[in-house]
N, C-alpha and C. Protein backbone atom coordinates (compact mmCIF):
# COMPACT_ATOMS: atom_id res chain seq x y z
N UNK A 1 0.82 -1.19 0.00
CA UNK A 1 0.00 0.00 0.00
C UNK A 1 0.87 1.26 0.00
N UNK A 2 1.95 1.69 0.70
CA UNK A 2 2.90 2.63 0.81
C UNK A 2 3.95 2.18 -0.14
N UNK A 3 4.05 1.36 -1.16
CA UNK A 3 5.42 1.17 -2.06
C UNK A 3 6.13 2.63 -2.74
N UNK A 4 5.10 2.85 -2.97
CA UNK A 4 5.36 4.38 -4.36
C UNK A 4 5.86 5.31 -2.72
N UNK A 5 5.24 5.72 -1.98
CA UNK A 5 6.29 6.29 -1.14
C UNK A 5 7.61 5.54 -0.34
N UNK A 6 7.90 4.32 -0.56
CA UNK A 6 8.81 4.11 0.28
C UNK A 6 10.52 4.56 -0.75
N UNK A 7 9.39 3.80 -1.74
CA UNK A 7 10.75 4.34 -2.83
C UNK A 7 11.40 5.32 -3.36
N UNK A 8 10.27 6.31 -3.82
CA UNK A 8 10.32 7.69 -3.48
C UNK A 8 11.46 8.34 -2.02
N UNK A 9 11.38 7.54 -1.01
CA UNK A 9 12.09 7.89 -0.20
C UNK A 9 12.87 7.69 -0.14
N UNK A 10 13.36 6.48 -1.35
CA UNK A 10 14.53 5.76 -1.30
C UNK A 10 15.12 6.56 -2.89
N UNK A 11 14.68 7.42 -2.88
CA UNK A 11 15.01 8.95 -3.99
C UNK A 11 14.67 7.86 -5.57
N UNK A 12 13.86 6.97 -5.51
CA UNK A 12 13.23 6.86 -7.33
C UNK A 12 12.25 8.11 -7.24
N UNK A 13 12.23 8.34 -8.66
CA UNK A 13 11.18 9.17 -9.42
C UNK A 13 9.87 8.38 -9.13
N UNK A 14 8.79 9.89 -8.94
CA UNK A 14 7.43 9.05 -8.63
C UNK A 14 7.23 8.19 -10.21
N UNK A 15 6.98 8.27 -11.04
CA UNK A 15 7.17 7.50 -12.14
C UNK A 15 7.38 6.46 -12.00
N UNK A 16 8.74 6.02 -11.59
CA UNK A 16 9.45 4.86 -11.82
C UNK A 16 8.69 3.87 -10.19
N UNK A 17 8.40 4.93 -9.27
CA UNK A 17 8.07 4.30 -7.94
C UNK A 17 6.45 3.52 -8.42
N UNK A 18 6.12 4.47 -9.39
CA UNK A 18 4.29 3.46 -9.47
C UNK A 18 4.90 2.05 -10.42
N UNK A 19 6.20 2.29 -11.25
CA UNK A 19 5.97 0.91 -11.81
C UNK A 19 6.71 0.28 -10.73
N UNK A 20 7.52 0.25 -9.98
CA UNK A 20 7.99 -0.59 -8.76
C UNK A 20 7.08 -1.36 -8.16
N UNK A 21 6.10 -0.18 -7.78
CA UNK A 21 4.79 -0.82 -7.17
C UNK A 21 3.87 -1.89 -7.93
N UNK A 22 3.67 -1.87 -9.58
CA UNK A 22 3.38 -2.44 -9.93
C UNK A 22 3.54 -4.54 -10.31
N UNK A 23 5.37 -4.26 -9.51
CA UNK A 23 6.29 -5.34 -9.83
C UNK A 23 6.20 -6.39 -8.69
N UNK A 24 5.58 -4.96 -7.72
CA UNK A 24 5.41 -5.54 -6.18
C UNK A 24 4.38 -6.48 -5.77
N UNK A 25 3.03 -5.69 -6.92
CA UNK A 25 1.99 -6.75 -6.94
C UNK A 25 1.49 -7.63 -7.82
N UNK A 26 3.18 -8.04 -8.77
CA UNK A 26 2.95 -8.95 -9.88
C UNK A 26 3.91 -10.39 -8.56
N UNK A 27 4.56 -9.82 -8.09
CA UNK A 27 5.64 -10.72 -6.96
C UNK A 27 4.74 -11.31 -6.32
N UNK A 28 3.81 -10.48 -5.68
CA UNK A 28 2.79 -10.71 -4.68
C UNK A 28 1.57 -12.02 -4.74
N UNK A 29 0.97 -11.41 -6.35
CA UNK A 29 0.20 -12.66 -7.03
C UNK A 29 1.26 -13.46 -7.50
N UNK A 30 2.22 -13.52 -7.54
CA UNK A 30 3.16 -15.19 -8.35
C UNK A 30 3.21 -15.85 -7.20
N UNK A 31 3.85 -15.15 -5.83
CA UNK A 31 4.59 -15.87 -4.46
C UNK A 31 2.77 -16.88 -4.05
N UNK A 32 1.98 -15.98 -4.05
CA UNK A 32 0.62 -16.44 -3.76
C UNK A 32 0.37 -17.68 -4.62
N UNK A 33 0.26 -17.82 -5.58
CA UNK A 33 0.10 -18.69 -6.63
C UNK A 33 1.06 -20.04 -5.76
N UNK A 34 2.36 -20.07 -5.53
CA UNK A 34 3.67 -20.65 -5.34
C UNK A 34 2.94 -21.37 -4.06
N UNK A 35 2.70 -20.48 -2.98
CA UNK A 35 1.96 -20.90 -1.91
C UNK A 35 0.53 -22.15 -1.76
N UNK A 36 -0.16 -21.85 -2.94
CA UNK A 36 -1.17 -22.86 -3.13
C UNK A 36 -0.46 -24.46 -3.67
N UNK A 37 0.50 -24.18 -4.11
CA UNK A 37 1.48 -25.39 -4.61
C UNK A 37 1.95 -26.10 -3.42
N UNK A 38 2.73 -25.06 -2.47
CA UNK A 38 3.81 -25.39 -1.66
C UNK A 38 3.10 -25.73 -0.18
N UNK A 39 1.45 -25.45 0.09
CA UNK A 39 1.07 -25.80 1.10
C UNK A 39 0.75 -27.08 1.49
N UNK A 40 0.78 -27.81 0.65
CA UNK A 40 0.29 -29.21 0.92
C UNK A 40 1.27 -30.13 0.43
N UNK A 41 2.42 -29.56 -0.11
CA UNK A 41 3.75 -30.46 -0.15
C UNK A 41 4.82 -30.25 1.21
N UNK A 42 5.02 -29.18 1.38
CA UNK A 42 5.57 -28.74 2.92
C UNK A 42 5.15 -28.33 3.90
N UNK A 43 3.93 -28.04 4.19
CA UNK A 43 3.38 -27.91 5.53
C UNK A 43 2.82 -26.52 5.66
N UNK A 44 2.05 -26.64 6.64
CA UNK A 44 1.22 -25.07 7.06
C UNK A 44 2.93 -24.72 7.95
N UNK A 45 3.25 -25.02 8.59
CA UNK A 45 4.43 -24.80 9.65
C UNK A 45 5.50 -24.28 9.15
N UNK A 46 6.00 -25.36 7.76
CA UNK A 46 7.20 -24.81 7.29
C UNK A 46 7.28 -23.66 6.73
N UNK A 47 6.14 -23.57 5.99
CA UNK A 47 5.98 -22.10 4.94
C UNK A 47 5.68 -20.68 6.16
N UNK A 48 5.42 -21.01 7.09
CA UNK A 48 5.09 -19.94 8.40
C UNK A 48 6.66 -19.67 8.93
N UNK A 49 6.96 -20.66 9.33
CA UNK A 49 8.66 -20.57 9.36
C UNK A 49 9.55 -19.90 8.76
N UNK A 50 9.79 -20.43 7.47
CA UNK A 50 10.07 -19.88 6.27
C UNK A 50 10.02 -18.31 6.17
N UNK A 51 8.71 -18.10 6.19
CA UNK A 51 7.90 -16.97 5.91
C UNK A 51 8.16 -16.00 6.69
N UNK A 52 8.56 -16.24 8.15
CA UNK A 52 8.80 -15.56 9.16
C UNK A 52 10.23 -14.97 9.00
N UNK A 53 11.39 -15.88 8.60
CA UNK A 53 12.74 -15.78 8.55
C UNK A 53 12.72 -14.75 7.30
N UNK A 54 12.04 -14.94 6.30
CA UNK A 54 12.69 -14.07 5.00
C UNK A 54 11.73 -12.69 5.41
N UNK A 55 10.86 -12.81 5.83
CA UNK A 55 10.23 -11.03 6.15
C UNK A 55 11.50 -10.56 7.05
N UNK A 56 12.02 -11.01 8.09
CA UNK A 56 12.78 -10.52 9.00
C UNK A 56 13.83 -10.49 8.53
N UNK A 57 14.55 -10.90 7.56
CA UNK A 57 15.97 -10.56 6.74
C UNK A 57 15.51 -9.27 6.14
N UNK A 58 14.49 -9.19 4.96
CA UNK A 58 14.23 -8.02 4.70
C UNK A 58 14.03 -7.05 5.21
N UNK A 59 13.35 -7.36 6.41
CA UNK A 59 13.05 -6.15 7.06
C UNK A 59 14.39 -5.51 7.61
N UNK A 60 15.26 -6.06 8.03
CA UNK A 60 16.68 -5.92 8.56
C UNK A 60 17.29 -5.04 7.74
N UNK A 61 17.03 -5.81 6.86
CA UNK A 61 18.42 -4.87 5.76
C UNK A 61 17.15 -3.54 5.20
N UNK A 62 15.82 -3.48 5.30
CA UNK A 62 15.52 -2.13 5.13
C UNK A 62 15.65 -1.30 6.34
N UNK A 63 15.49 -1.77 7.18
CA UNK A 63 15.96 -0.68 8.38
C UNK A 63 17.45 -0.76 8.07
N UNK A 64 17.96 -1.20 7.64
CA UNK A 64 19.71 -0.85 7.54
C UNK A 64 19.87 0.25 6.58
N UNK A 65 19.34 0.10 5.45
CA UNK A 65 18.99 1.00 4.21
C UNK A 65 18.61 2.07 4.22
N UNK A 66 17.61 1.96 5.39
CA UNK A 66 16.80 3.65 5.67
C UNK A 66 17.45 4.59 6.91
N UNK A 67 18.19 3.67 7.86
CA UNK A 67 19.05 4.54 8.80
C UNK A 67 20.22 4.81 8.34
N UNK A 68 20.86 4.74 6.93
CA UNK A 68 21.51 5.43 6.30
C UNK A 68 21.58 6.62 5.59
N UNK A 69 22.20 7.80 5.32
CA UNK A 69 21.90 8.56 4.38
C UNK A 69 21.15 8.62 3.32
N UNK A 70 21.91 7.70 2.60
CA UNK A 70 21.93 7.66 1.39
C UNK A 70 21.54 6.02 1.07
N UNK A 71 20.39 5.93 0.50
CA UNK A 71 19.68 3.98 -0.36
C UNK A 71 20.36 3.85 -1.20
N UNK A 72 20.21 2.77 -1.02
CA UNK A 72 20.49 1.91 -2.54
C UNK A 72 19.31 1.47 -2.75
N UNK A 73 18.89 2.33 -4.25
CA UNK A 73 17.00 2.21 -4.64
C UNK A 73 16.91 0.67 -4.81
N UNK A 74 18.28 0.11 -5.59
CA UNK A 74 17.62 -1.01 -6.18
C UNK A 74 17.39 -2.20 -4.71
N UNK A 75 18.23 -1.63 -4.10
CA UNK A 75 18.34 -2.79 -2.79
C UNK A 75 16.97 -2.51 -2.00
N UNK A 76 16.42 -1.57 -2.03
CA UNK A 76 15.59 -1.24 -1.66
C UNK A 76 14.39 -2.13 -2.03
N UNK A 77 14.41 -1.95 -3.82
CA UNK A 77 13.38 -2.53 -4.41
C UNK A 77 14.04 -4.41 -3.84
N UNK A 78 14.47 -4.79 -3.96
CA UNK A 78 14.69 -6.11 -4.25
C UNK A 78 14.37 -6.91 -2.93
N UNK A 79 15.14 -5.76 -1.58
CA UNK A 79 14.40 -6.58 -0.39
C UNK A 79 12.68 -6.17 -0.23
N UNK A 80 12.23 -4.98 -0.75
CA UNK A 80 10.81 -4.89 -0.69
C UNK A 80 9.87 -6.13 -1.41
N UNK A 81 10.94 -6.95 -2.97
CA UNK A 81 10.08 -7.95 -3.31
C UNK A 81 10.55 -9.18 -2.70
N UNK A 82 11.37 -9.28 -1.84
CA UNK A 82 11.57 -10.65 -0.97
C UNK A 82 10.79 -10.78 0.28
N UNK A 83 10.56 -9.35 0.57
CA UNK A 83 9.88 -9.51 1.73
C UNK A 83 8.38 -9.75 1.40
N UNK A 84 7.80 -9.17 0.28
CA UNK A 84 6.09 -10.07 -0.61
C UNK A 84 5.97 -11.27 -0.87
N UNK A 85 7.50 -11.19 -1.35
CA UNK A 85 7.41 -12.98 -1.82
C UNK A 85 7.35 -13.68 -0.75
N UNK A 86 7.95 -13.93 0.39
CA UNK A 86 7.75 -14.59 1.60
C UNK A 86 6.59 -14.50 2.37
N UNK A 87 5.90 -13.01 2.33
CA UNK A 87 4.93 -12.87 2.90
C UNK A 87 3.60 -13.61 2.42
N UNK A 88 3.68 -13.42 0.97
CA UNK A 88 2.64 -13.80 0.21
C UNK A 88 2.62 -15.38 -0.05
N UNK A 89 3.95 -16.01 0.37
CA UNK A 89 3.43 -17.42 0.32
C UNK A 89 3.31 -17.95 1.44
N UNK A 90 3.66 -17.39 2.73
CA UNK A 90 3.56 -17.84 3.75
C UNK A 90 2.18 -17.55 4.70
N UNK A 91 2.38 -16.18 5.23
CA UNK A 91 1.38 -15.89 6.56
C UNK A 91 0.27 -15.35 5.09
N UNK A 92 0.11 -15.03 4.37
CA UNK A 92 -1.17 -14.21 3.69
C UNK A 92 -1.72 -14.90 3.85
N UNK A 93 -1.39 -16.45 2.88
CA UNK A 93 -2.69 -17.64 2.72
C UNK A 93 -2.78 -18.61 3.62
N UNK A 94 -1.80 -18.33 4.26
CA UNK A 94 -1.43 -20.07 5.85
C UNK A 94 -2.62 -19.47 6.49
N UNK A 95 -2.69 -18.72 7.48
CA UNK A 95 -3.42 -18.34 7.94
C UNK A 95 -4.81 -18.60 8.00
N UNK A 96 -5.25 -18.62 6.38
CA UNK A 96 -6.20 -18.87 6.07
C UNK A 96 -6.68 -20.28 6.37
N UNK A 97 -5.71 -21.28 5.77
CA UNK A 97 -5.82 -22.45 6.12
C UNK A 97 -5.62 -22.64 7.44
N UNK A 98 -5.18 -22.24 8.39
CA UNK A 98 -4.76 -22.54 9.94
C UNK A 98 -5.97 -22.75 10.59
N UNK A 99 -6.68 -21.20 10.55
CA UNK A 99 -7.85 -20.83 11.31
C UNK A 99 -8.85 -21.89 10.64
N UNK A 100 -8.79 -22.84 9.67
CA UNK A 100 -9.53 -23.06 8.87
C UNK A 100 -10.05 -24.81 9.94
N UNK A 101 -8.65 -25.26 10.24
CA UNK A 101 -8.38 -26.49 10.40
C UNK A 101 -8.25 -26.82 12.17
N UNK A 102 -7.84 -26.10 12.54
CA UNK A 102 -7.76 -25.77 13.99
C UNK A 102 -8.61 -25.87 14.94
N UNK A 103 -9.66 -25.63 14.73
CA UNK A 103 -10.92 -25.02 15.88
C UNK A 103 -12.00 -26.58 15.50
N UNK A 104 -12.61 -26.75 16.38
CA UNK A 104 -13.47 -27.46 16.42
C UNK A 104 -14.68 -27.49 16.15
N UNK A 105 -15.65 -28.62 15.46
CA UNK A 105 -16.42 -27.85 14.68
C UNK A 105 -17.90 -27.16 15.51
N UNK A 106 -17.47 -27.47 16.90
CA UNK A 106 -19.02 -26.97 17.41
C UNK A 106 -18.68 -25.41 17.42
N UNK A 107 -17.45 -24.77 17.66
CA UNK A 107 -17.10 -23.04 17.65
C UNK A 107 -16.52 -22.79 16.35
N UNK A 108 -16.54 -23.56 15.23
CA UNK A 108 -16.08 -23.14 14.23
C UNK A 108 -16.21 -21.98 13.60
N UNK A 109 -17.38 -21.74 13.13
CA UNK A 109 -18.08 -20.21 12.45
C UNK A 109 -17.85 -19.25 13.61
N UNK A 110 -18.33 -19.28 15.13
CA UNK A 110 -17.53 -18.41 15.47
C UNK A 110 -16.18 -17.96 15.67
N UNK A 111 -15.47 -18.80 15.86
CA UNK A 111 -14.02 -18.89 16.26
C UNK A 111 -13.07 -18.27 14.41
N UNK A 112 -13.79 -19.09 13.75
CA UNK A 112 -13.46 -18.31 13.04
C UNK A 112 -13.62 -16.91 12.18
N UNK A 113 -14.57 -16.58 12.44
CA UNK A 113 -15.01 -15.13 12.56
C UNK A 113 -14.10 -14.27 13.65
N UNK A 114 -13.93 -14.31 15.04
CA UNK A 114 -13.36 -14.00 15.45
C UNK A 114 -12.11 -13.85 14.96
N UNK A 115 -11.58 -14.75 14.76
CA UNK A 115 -10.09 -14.96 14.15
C UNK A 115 -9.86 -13.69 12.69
N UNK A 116 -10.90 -13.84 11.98
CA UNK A 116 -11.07 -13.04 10.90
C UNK A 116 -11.10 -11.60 10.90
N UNK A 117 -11.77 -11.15 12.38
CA UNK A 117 -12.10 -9.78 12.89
C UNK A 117 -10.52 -9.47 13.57
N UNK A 118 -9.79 -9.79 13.70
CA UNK A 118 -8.84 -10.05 14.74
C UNK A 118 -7.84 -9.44 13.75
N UNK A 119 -7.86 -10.17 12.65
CA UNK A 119 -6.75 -10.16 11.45
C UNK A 119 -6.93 -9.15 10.42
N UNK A 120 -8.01 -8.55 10.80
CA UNK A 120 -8.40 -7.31 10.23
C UNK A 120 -8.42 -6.06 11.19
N UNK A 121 -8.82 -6.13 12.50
CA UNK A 121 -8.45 -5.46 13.10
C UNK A 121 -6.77 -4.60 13.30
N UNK A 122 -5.67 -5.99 13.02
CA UNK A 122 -4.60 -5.38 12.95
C UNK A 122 -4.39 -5.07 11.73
N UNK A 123 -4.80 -5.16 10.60
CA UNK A 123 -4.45 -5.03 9.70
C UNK A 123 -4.60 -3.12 9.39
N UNK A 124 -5.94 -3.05 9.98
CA UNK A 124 -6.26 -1.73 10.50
C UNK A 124 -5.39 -0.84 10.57
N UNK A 125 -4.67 -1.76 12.26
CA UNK A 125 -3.55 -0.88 13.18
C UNK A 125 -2.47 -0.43 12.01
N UNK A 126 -1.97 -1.98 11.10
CA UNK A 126 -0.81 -1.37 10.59
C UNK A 126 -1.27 -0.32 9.67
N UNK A 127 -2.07 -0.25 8.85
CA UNK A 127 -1.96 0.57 8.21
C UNK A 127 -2.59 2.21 8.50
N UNK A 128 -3.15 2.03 9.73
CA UNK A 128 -3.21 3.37 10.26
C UNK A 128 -1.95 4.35 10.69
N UNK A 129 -0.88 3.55 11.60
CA UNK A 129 -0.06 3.53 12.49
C UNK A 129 1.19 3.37 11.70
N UNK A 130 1.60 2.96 10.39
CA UNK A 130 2.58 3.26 9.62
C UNK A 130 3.27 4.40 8.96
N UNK A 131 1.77 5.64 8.77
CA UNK A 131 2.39 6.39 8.15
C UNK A 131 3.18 7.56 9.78
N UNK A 132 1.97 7.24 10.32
CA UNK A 132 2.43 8.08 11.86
C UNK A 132 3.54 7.72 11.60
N UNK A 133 4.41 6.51 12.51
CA UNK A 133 5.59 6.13 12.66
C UNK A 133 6.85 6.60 11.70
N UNK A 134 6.61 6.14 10.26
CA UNK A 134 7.10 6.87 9.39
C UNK A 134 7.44 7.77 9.54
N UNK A 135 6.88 9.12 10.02
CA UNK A 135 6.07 10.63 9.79
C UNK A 135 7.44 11.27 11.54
N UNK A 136 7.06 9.99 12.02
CA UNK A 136 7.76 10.76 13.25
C UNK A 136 9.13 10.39 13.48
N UNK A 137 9.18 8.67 13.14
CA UNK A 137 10.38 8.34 14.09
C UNK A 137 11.53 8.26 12.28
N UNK A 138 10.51 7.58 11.18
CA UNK A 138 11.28 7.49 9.81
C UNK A 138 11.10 5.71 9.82
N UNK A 139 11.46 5.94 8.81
CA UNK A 139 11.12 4.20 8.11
C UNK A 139 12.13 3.22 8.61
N UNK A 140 13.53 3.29 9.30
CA UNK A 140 14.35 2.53 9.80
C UNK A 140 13.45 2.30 10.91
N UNK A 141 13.02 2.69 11.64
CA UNK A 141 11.91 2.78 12.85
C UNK A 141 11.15 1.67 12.45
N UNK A 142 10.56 2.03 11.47
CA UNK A 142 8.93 1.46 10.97
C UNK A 142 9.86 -0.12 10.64
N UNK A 143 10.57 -0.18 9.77
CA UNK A 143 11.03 -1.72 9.09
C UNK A 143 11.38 -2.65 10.63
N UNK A 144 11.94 -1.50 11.53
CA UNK A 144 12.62 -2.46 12.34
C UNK A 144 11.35 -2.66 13.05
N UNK A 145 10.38 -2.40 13.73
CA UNK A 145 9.14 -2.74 14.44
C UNK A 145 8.52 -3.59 13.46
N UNK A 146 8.67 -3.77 12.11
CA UNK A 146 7.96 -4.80 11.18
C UNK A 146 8.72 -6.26 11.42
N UNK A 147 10.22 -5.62 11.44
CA UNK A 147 11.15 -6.69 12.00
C UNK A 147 11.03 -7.91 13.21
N UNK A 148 11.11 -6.91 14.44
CA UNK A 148 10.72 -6.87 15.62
C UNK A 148 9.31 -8.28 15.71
N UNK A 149 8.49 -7.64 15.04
CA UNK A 149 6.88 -8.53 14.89
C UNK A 149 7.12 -9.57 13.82
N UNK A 150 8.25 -9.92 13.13
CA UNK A 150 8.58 -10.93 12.46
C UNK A 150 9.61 -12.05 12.96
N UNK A 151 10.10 -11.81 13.77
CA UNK A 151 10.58 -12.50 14.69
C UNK A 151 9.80 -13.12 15.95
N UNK A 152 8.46 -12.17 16.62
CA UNK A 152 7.65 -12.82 17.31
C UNK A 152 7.06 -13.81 16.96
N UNK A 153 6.66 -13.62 15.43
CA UNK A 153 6.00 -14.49 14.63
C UNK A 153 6.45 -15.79 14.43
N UNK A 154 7.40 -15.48 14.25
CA UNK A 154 8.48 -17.01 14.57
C UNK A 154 8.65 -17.81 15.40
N UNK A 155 8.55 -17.11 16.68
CA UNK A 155 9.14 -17.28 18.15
C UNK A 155 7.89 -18.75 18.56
N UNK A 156 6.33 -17.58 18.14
CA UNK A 156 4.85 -18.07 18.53
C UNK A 156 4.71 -19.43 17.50
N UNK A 157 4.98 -18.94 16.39
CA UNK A 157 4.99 -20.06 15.26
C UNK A 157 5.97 -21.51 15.98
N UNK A 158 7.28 -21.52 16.15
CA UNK A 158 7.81 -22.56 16.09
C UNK A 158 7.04 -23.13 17.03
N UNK A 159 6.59 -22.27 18.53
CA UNK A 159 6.40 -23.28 19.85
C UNK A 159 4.89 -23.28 19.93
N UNK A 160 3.62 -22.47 19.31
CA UNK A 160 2.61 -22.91 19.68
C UNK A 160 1.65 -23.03 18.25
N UNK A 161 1.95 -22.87 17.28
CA UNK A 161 0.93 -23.44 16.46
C UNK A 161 1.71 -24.76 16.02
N UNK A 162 0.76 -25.95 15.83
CA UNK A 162 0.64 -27.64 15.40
C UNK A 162 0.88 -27.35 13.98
N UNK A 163 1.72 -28.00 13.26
CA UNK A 163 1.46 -28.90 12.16
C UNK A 163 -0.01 -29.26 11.74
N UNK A 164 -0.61 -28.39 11.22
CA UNK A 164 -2.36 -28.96 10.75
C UNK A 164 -2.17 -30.33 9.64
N UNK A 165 -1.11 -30.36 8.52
CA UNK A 165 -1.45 -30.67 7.12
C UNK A 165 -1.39 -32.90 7.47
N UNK A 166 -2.53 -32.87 7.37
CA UNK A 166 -2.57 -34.18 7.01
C UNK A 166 -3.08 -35.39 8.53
N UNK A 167 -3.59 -34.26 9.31
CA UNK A 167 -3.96 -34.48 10.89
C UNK A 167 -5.21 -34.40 11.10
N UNK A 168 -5.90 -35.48 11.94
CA UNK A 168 -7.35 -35.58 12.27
C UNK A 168 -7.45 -34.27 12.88
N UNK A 169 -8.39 -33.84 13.35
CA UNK A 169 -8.85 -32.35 14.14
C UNK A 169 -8.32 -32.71 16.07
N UNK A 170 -8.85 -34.15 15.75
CA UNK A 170 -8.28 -34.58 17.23
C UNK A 170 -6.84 -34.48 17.60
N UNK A 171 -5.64 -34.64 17.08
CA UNK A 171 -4.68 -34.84 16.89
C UNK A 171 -3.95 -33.62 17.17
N UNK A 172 -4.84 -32.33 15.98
CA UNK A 172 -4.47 -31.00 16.19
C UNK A 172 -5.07 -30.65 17.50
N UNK A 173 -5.92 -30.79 18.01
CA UNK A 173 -6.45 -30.33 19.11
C UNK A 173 -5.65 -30.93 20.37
N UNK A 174 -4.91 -31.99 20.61
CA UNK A 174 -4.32 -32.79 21.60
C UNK A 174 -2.92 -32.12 21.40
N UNK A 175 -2.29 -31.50 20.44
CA UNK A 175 -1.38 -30.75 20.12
C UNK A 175 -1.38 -29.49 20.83
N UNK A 176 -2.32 -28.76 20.35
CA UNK A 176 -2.99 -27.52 20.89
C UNK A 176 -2.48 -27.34 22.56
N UNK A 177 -2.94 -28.66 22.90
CA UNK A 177 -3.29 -28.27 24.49
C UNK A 177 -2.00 -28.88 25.30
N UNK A 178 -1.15 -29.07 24.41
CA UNK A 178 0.51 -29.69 25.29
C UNK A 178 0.55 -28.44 25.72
C-alpha cells in the first residue's frame, strides 16, 4: 500500500516508484500462486517458518537501508520484493488455512469469525499507524518494528501453532493443548 512512497524515499522518481509498485503486486500474485502449490507439499508450519525468517531478513536490511543517508534504490526494491514474496506465500494464505483447520467444529463459524475480525483489526492498526511512525520516528523505525513482529511471529509459530497438514482435528487439538 505505501510502495510508491517508500521508494520515493529511497530517492526513485514518482514515475518509476508506481511501476515498482506495480512489480510488487505482480511478486505478490506469483509468491501467492507458489503458496497454493507449496502448502500441501511442505506444511502449514514450514511455509510460516520460512515466511517468518525471509520477512525478517528483509526487514533488517531495510531498516539498515533507511538509517543510512543515502539507499540503494535497487536494494531497496529487491528486499521490498523478498519480503512479498515470503509474505505472500507464507502468513497471507497459511493463515487462512490454519484458522480453517484448527478449531473445532461446534465453535467453528464463530471462532473463526473472530479470528477473521482479529486479522483485520490489525491489519487496521498497521496501516493506520505506519504512516504516523514513518512521519515521526522514519522508516528505519517502521522496518525495524515490522522486523521486531517478524521475529515474534516465529518465536509463537515454532512453539505454539501444530502442524495442521494431514492431521485428524483430534490430533491437532491434543497438540494444541501440550
Amino acid at each position: 500500500m505505501f510502495a510508491p512512497e517508500i521508494f520515493q524515499a529511497a530517492g526513485s522518481a514518482k514515475v518509476d516508484s508506481l511501476m515498482m509498485s506495480m512489480i510488487v503486486g505482480t511478486v505478490n500474485f506469483l509468491a501467492t500462486i507458489l503458496a497454493l502449490w507449496l502448502v500441501d507439499k511442505k506444511g502449514r508450519k514450514t511455509l510460516l517458518l520460512w515466511g517468518a525468517v525471509g520477512m525478517a531478513a528483509s526487514l533488517a536490511y531495510l531498516t539498515f537501508e533507511f538509517a543510512k543517508n543515502q539507499q540503494n534504490g535497487t536494494g531497496v526494491l529487491v528486499a521490498l520484493l523478498v519480503y512479498i514474496a515470503f509474505f505472500a506465500a507464507s502468513f497471507a494464505p497459511v493463515m487462512w488455512v490454519i484458522i480453517s483447520e484448527i478449531y473445532p467444529n461446534r465453535i467453528k463459524g464463530l471462532a473463526m469469525s473472530f479470528s477473521t475480525a482479529v486479522s483485520w483489526l490489525c491489519t487496521f492498526l498497521t496501516v493506520y499507524f505506519a504512516p504516523v511512525i514513518q512521519g515521526t520516528l522514519g522508516l528505519e523505525y517502521l522496518f525495524g518494528i515490522f522486523g521486531f513482529f517478524s521475529v515474534v511471529a516465529w518465536i509463537f509459530v515454532k512453539f505454539r501453532i501444530p502442524e495442521t497438514k494431514g492431521k485428524p482435528l483430534e490430533v491437532i487439538h491434543a497438540e494444541l493443548l501440550k
